[in-house]
Protein backbone atom coordinates (compact mmCIF):
# COMPACT_ATOMS: atom_id res chain seq x y z
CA UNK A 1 74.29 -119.46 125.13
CA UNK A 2 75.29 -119.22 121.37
CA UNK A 3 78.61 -119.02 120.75
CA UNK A 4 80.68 -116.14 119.97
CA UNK A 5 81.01 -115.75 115.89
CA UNK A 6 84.95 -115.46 114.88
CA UNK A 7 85.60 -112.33 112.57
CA UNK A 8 86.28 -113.58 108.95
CA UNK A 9 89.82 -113.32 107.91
CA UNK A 10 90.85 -110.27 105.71
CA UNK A 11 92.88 -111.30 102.70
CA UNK A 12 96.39 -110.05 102.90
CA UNK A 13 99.26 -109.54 99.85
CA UNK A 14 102.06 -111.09 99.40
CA UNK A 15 103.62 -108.74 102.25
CA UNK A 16 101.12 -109.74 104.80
CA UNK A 17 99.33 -106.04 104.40
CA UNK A 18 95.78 -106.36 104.40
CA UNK A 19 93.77 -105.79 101.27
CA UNK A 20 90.89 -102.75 100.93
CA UNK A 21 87.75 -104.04 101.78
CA UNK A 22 85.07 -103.60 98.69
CA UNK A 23 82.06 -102.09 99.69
CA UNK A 24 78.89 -102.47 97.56
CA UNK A 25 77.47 -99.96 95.20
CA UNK A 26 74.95 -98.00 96.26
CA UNK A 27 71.67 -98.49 94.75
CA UNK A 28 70.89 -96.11 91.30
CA UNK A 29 68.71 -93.84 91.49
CA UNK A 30 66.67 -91.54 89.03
CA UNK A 31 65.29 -92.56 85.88
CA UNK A 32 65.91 -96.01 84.14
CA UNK A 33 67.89 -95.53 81.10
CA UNK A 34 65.94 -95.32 77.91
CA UNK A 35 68.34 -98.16 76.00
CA UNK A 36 70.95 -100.33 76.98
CA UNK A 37 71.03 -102.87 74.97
CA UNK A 38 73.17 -103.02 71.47
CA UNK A 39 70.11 -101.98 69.64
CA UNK A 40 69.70 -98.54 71.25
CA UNK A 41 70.86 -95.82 68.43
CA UNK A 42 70.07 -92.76 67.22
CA UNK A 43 66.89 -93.02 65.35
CA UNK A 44 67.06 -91.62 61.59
CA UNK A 45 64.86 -88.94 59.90
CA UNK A 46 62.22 -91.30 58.03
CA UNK A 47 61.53 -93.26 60.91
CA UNK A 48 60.91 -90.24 63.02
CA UNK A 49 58.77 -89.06 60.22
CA UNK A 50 56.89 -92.02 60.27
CA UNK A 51 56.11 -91.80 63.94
CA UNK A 52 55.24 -88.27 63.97
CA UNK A 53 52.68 -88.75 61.01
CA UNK A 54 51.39 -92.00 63.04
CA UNK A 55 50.79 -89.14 65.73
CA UNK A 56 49.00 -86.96 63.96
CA UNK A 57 46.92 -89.68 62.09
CA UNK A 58 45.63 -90.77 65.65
CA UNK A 59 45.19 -87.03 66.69
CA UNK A 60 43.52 -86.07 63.33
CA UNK A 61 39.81 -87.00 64.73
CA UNK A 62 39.72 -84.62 67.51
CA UNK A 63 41.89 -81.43 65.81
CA UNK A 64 39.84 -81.44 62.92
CA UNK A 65 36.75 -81.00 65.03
CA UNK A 66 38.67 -77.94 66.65
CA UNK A 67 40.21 -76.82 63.65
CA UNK A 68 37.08 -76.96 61.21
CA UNK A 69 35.77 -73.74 61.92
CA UNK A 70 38.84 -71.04 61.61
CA UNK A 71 40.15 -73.56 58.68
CA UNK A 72 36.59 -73.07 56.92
CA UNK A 73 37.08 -68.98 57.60
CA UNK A 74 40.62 -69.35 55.91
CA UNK A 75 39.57 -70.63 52.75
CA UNK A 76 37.16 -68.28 52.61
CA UNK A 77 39.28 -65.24 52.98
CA UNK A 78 42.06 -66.69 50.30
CA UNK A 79 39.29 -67.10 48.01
CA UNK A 80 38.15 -63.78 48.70
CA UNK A 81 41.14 -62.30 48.22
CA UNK A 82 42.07 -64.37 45.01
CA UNK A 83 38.92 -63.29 43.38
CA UNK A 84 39.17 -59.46 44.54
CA UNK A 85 42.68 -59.27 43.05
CA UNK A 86 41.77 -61.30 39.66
CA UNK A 87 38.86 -59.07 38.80
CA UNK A 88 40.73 -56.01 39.57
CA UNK A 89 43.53 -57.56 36.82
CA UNK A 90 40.80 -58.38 34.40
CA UNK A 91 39.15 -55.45 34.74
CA UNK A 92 42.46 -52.89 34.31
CA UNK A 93 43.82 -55.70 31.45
CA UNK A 94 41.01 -54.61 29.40
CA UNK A 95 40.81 -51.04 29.80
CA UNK A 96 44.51 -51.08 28.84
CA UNK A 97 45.52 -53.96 27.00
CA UNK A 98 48.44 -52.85 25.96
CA UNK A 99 50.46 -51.96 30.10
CA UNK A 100 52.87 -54.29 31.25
CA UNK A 101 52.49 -56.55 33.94
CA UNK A 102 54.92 -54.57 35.86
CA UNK A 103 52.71 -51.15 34.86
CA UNK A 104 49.32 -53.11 36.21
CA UNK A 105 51.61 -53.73 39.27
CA UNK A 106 51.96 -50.58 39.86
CA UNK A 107 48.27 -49.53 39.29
CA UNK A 108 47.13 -52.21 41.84
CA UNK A 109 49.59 -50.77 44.38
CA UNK A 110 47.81 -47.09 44.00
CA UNK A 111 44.31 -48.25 44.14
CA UNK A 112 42.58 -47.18 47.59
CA UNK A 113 39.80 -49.72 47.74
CA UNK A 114 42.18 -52.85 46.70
CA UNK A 115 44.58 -51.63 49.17
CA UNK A 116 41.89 -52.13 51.70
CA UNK A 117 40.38 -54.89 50.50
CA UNK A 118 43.29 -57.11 50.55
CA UNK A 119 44.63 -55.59 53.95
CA UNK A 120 41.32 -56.50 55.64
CA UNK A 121 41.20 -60.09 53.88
CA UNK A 122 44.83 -60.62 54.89
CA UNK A 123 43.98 -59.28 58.73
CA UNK A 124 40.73 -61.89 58.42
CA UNK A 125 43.07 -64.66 56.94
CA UNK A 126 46.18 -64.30 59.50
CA UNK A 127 43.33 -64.44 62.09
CA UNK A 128 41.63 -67.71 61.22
CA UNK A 129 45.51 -69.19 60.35
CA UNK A 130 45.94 -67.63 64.26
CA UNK A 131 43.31 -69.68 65.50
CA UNK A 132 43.51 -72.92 64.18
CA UNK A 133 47.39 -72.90 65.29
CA UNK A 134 46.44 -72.30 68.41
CA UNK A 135 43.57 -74.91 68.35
CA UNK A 136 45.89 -77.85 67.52
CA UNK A 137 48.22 -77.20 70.02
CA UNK A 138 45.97 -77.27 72.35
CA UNK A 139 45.59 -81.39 70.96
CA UNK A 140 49.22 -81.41 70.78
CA UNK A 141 50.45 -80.26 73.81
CA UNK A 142 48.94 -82.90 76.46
CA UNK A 143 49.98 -85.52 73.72
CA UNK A 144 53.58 -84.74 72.80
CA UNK A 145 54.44 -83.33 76.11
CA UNK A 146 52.75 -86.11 78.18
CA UNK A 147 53.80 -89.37 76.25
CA UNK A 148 57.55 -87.81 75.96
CA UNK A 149 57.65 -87.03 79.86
CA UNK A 150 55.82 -90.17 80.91
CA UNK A 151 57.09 -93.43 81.54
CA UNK A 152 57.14 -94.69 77.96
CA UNK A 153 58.85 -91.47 77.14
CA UNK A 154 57.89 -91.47 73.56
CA UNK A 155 54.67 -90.90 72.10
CA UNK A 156 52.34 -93.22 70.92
CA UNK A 157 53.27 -93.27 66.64
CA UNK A 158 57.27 -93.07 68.48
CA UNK A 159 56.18 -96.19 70.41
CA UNK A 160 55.37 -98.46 67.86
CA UNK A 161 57.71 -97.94 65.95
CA UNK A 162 60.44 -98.62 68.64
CA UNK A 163 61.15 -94.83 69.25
CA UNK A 164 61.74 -93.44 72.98
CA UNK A 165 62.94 -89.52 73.77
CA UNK A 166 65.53 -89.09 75.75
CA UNK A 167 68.21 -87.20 77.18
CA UNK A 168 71.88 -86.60 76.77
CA UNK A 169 72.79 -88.96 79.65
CA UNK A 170 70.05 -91.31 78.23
CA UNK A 171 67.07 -90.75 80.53
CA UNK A 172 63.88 -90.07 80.31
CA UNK A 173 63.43 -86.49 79.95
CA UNK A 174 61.82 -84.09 82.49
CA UNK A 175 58.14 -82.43 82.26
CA UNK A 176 60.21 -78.95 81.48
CA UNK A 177 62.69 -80.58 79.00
CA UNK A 178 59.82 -82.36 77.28
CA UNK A 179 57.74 -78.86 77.35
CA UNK A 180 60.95 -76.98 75.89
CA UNK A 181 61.28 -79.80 73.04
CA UNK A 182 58.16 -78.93 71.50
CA UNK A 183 58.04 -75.47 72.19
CA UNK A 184 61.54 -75.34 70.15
CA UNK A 185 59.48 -77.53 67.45
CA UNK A 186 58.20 -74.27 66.47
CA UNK A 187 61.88 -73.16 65.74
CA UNK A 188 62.11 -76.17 62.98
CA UNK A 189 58.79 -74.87 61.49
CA UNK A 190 59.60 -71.13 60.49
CA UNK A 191 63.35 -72.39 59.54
CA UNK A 192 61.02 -74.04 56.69
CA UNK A 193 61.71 -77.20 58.21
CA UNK A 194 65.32 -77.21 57.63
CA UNK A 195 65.22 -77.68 61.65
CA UNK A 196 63.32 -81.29 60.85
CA UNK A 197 66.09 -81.64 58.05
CA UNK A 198 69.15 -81.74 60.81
CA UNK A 199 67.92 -85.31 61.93
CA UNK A 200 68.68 -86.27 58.35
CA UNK A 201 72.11 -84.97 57.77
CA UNK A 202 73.52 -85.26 61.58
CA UNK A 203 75.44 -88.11 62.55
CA UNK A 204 73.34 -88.34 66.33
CA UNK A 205 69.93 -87.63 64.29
CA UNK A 206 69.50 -84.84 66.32
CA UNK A 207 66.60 -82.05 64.66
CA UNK A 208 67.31 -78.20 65.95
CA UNK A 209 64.60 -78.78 69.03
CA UNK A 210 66.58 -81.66 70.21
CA UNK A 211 69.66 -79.28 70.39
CA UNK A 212 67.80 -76.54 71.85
CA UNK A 213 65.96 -78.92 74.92
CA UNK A 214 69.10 -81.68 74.78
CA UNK A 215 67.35 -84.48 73.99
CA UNK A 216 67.75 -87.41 71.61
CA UNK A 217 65.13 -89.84 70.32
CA UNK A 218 66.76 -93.16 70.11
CA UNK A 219 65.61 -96.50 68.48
CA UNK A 220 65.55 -100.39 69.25
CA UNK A 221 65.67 -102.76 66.57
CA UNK A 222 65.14 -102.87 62.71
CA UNK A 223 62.68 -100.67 61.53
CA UNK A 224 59.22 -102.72 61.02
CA UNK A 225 58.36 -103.88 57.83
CA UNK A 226 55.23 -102.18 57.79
CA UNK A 227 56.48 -99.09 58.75
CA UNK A 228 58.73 -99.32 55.69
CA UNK A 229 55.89 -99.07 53.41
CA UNK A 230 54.59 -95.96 55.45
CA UNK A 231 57.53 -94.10 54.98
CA UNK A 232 57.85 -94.86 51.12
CA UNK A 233 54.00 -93.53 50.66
CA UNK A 234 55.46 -90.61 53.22
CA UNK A 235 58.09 -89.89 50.62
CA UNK A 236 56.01 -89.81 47.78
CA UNK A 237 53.54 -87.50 49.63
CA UNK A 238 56.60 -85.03 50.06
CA UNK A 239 58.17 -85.33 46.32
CA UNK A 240 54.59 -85.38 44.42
CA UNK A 241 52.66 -82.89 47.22
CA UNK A 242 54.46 -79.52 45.12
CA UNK A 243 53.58 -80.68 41.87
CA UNK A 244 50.09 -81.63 42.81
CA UNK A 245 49.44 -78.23 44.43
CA UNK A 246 50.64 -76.40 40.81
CA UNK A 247 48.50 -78.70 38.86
CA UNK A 248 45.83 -77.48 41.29
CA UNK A 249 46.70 -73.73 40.87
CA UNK A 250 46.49 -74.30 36.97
């Protein structure tokens, strides 16, 4: 017969009253943190650039094949357009040399058949833009919205380069809170991408579609060396990319 097991003591104060018993915490549950460790921060604008170009540099293969078509329609209607309005100016500049640019203006803003020639090479142009728009996000969606919801919670370019999304509490973000981060993406991209610009001048490197969904990416570690050197030759693309387009034009 075993013998009967004596209760354990509970401590007592100084007064003989017997102290709270501590009960265990229960387990966590939910989604691991995204960071805990001293080298989690907010991640700053170039290295998020850098991992969004890595993105698109892996995605660039399979939306180009998509894109190709509409893209090729594009051109085609700008330089239909370009060449319907210059021959129109060259034509009216000689008849009468001697009207001002603001009186051939005028002219081209009377004329029937220019009217409708650049209304339906503008309706042909928005529609190929249209298109290819909605071509790559049909790439981008599964990819952005999948990585970010996922277990890694950050994309692949975010993921080598240390980067995970997550929420205001630190998670890993939800399937609709990933989905309503790059829907709000859009918002950054008709602001001129003075939404982007937020994540430089913020203090939490937050961009306008992390305020809009609540999310935050976040970083480990020192930036690899090798991404260093992809950001600089991002930078340059960004300073040199106007004046190459004008020497273009010219």
């Amino acid at each position: 017969m075993p013998e009967p097991v004596e209760p354990r003591p509970r401590s007592t104060d100084a007064l003989g009253r017997p102290l709270p018993v501590s009960r265990p915490a229960p387990p966590a549950t939910g989604d691991p943190l995204v960071g805990t460790d001293a080298t989690d921060a907010p991640a700053g604008f170039w290295r998020r650039a850098a991992a969004w170009s890595l993105d698109w540099l892996m995605l660039s293969p399979m939306a180009l094949l998509l894109v190709r078509t509409p893209l090729a329609t594009a051109n085609a209607a700008l330089s239909n357009l370009l060449g319907a309005l210059q021959d129109w100016l060259l034509e009216h500049a000689m008849l009468a040399p001697h009207v001002s640019v603001f009186g051939l203006a005028h002219q081209a803003a009377q004329d029937p058949d220019l009217h409708q020639s650049l209304t339906d090479g503008s309706a042909t142009l928005q529609w190929a833009l249209a298109s290819a728009s909605l071509r790559a996000a049909a790439v981008a969606v599964p990819w952005f919205v999948g990585f970010e919801a996922s277990a890694w919670a950050a994309t692949p370019g975010k993921r080598l380069l240390g980067l995970r999304v997550a929420d205001m509490a630190g998670r890993r973000p939800s399937l609709a809170r990933a989905v309503a981060r790059f829907a709000a993406g859009s918002l950054s991209w008709l602001t001129l991408n003075l939404g982007h610009a937020l994540a430089g001048w913020r203090r939490d490197h937050r961009a306008l579609h992390d305020l809009v969904a609540g999310t935050q990416v976040r970083g480990r570690g020192p930036t690899p060396r090798w991404a260093r050197a992809f950001v600089f030759a991002i930078a340059l693309l960004v300073l040199f990319s106007p004046l190459l387009l004008v020497v273009q034009l010219l």
